[in-house]
C-alpha atoms as a PDB file:
ATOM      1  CA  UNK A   1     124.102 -21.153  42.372  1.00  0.00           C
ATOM      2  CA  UNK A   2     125.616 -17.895  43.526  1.00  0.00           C
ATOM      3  CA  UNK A   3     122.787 -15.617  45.231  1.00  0.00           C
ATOM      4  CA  UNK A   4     121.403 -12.547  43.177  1.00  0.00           C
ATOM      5  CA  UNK A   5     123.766  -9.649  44.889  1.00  0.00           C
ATOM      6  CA  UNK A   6     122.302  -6.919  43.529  1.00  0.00           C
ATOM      7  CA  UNK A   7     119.403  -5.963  45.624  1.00  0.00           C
ATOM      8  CA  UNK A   8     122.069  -5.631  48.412  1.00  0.00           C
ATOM      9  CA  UNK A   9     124.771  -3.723  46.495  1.00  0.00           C
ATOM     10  CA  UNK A  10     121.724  -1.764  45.193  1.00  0.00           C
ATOM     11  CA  UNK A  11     120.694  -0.949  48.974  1.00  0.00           C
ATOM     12  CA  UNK A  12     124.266  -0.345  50.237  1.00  0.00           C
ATOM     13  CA  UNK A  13     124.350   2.522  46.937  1.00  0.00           C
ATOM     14  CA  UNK A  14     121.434   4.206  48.200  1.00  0.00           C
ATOM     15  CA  UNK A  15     122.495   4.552  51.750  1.00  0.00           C
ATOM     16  CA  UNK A  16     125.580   5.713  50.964  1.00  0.00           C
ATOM     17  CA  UNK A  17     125.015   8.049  48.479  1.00  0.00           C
ATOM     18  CA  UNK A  18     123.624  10.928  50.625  1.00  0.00           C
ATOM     19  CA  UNK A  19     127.273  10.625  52.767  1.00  0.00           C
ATOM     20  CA  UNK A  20     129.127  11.213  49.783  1.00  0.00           C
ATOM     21  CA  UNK A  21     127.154  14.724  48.548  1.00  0.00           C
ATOM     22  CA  UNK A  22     126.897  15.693  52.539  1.00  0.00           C
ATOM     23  CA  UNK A  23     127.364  19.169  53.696  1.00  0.00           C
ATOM     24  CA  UNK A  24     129.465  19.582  56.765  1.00  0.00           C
ATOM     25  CA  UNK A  25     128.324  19.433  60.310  1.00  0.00           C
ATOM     26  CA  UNK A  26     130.639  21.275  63.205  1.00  0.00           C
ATOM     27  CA  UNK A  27     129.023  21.156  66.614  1.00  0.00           C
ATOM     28  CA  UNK A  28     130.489  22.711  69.360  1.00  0.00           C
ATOM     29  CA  UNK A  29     129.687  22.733  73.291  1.00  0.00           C
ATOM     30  CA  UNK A  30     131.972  22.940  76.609  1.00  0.00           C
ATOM     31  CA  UNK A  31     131.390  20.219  78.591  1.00  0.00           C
ATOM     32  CA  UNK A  32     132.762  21.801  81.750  1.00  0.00           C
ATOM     33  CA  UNK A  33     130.910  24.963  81.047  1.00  0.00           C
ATOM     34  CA  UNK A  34     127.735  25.517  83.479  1.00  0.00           C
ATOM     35  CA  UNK A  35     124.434  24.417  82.199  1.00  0.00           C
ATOM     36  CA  UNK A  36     120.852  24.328  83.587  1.00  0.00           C
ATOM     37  CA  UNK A  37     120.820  20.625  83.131  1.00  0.00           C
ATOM     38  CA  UNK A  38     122.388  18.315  81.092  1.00  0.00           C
ATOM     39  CA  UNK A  39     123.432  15.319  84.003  1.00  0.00           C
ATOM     40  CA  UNK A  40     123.889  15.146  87.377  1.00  0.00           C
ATOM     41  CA  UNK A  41     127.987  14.332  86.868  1.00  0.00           C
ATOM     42  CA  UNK A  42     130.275  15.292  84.280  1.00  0.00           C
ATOM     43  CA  UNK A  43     130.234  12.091  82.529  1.00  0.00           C
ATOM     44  CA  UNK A  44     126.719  11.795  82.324  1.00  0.00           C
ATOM     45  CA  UNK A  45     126.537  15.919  80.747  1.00  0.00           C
ATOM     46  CA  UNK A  46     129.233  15.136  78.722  1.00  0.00           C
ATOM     47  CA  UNK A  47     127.723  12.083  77.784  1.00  0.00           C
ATOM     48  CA  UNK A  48     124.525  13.662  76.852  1.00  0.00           C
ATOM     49  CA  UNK A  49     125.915  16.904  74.932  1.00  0.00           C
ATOM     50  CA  UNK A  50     128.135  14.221  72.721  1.00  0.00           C
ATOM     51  CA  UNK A  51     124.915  12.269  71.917  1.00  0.00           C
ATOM     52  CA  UNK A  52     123.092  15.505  70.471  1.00  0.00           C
ATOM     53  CA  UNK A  53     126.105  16.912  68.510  1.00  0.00           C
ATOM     54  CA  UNK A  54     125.908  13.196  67.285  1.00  0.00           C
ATOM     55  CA  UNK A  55     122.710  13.557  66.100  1.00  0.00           C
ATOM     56  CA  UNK A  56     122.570  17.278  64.566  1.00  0.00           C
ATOM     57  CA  UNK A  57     125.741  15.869  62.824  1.00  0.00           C
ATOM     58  CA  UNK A  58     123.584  12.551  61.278  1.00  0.00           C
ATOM     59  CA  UNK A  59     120.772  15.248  60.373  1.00  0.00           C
ATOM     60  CA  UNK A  60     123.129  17.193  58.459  1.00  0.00           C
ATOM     61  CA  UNK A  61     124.730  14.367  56.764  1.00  0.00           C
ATOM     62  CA  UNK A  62     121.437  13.224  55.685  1.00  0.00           C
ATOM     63  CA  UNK A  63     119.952  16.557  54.789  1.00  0.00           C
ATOM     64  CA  UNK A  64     122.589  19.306  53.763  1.00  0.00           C
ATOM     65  CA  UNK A  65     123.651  19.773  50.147  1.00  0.00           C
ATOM     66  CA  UNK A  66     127.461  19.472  49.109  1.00  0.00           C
ATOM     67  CA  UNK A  67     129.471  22.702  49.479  1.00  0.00           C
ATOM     68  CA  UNK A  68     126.775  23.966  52.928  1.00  0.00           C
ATOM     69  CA  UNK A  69     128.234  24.058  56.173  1.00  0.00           C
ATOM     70  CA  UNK A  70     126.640  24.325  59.906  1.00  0.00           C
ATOM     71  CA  UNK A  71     128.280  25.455  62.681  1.00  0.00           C
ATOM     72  CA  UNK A  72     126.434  24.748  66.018  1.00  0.00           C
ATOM     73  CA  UNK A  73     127.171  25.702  69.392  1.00  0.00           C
ATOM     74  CA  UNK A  74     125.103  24.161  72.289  1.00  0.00           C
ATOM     75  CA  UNK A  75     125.010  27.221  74.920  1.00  0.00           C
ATOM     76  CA  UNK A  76     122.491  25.696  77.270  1.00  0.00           C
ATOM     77  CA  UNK A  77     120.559  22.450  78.072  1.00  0.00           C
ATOM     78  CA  UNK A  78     117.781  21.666  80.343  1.00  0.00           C
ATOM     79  CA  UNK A  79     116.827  18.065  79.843  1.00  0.00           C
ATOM     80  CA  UNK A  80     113.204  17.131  80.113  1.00  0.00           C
ATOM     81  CA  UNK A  81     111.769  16.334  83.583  1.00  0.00           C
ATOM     82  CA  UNK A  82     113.299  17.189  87.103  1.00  0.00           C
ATOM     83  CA  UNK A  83     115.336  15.205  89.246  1.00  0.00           C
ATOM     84  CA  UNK A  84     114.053  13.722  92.398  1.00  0.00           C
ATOM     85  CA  UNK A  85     115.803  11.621  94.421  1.00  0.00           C
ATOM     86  CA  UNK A  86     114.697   8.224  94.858  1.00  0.00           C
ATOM     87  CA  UNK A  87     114.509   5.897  97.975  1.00  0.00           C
ATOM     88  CA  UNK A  88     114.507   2.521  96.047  1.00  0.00           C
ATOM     89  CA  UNK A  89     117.887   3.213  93.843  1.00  0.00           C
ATOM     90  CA  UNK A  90     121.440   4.798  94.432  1.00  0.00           C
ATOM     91  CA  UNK A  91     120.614   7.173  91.215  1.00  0.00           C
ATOM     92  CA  UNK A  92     117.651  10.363  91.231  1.00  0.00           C
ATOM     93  CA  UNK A  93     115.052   9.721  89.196  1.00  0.00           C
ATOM     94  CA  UNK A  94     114.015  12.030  86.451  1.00  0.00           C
ATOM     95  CA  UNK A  95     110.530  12.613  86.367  1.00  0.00           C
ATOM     96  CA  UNK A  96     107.977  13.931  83.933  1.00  0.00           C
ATOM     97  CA  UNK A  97     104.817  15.361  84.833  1.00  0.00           C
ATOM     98  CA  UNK A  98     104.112  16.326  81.502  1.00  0.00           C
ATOM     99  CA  UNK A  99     103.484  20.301  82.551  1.00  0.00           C
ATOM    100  CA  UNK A 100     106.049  22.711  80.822  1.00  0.00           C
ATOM    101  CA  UNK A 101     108.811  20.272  82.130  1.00  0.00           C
ATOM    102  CA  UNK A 102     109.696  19.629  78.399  1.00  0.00           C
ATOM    103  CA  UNK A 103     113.446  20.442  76.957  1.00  0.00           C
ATOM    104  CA  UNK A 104     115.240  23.487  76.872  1.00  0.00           C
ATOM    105  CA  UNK A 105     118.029  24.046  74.532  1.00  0.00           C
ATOM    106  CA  UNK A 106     119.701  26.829  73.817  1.00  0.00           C
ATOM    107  CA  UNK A 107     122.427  27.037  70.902  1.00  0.00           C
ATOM    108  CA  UNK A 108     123.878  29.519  68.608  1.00  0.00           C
ATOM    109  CA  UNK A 109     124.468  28.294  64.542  1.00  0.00           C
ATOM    110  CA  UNK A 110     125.382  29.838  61.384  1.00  0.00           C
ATOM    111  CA  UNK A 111     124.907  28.134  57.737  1.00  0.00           C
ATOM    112  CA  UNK A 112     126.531  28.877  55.253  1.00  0.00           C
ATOM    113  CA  UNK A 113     127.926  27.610  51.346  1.00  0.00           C
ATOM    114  CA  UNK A 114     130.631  28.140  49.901  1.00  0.00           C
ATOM    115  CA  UNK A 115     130.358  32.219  49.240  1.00  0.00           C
ATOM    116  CA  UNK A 116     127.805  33.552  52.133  1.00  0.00           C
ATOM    117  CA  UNK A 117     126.158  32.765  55.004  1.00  0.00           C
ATOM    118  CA  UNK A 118     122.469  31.588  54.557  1.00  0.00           C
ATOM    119  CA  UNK A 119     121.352  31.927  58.385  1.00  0.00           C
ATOM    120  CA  UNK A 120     122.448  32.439  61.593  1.00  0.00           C
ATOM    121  CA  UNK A 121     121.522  32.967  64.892  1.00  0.00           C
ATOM    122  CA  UNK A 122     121.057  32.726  68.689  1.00  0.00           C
ATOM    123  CA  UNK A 123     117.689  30.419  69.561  1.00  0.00           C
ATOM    124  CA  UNK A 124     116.089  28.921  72.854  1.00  0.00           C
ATOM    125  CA  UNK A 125     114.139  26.251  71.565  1.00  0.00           C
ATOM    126  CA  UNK A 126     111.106  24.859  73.531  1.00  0.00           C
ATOM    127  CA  UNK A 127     108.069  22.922  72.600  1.00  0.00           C
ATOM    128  CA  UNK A 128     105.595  22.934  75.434  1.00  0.00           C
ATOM    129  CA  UNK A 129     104.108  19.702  74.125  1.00  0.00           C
ATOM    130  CA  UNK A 130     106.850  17.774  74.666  1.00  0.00           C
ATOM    131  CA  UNK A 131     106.952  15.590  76.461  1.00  0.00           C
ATOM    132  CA  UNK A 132     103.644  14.296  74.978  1.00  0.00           C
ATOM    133  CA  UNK A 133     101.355  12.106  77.016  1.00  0.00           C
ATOM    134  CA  UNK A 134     101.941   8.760  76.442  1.00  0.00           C
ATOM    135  CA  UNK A 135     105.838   9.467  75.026  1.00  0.00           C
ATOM    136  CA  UNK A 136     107.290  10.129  78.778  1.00  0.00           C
ATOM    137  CA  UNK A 137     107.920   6.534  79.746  1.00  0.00           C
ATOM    138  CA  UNK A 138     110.971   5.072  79.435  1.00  0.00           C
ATOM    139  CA  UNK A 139     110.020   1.960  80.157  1.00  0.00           C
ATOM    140  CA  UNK A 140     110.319  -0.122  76.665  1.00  0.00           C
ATOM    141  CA  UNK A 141     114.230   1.107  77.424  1.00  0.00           C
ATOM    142  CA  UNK A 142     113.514   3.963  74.467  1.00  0.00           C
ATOM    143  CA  UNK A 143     116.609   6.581  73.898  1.00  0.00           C
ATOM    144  CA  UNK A 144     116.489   8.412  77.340  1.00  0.00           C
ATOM    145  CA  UNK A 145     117.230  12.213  74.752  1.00  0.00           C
ATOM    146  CA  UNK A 146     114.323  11.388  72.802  1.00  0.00           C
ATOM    147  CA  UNK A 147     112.289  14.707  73.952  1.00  0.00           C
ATOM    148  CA  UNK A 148     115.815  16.905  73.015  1.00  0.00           C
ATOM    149  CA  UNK A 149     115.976  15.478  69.561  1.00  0.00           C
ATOM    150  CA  UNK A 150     112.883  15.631  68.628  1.00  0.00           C
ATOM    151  CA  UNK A 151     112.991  19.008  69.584  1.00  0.00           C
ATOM    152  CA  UNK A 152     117.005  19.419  67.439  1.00  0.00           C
ATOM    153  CA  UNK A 153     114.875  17.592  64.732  1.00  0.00           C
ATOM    154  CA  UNK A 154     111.568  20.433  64.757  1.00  0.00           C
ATOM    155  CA  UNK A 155     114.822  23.460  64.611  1.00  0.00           C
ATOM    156  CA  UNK A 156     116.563  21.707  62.148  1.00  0.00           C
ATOM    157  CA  UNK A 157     113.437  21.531  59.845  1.00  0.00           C
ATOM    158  CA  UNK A 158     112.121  25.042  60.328  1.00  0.00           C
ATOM    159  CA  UNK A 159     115.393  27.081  59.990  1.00  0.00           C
ATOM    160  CA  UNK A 160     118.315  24.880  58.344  1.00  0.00           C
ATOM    161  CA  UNK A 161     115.584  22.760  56.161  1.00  0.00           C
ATOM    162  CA  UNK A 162     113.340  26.024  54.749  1.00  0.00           C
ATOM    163  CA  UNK A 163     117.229  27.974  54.222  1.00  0.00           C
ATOM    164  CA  UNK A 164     117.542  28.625  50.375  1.00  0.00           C
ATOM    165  CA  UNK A 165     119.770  25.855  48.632  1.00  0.00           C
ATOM    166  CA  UNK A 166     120.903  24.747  51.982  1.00  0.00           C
ATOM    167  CA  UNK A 167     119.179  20.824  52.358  1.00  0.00           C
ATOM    168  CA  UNK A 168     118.175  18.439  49.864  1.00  0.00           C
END
């Protein structure tokens, strides 16, 4: 009569249970501070920085071990493309020609657990591929950071991931 439960609870248990053995994730930036580009206003940079210390926060909730902690401070940012203006809209558009006009993203981070610090550092991270051909259109209304998380999401792999005891 009642409907079988259990495959849901059982679902709900497994995404949960990597929030509840999480390392913590502290990402820092000044939005009023001058950056290469991260938005034309600054709504839009502010805007943009929040979205990627959103996401290096889900990474580490999903990948650090209890007890680890990263600290991350986004220096720079260069989103991918350049702005042009446009004569058809109000807004510039950002356009990709797909020839070293990928991300730039400069941040400083230190990991740690409970008794030392595993790594740390000062990185510009770039990936020349990026944007790859075919990727650089918006136009299915994809996430317009894409490129710069992709990029957070390579870093996070080969230095937080390949720390000792650091990720799961």
């Amino acid at each position: 009569m009642y409907p079988d439960l259990r495959p849901l609870l059982i679902t709900l248990a497994a995404a949960l249970a990597p929030c509840a053995h999480a390392g913590s994730v502290e990402v820092n930036y000044d939005a009023r501070a001058t950056f290469t580009d991260a938005g034309t206003t600054p709504a839009e940079r502010e805007r943009h920085l929040a979205a990627l210390a959103g996401h290096l926060k889900r990474l580490g909730e999903r990948r650090l071990v209890e007890g680890s902690r990263l600290s991350v401070e986004l220096v720079d940012l260069d989103l991918t493309g350049t702005l042009r203006p446009s004569r058809r809209t109000a807004q510039d558009l950002r356009v990709v020609t797909g020839r070293a006009d990928g991300p730039h993203i400069e941040l400083r981070y230190t990991l740690s657990d409970a008794s030392q610090v595993l790594a740390s550092g000062r990185e510009t991270l770039f990936d020349a591929s990026l944007p790859r051909v075919g990727d650089a259109r918006n136009s299915d209304g994809g996430d317009p950071l894409r490129h710069e998380k992709s990029l957070l999401d390579h870093w996070f792999e080969a230095r937080i991931a390949s720390a000792p005891a650091a990720t799961r």
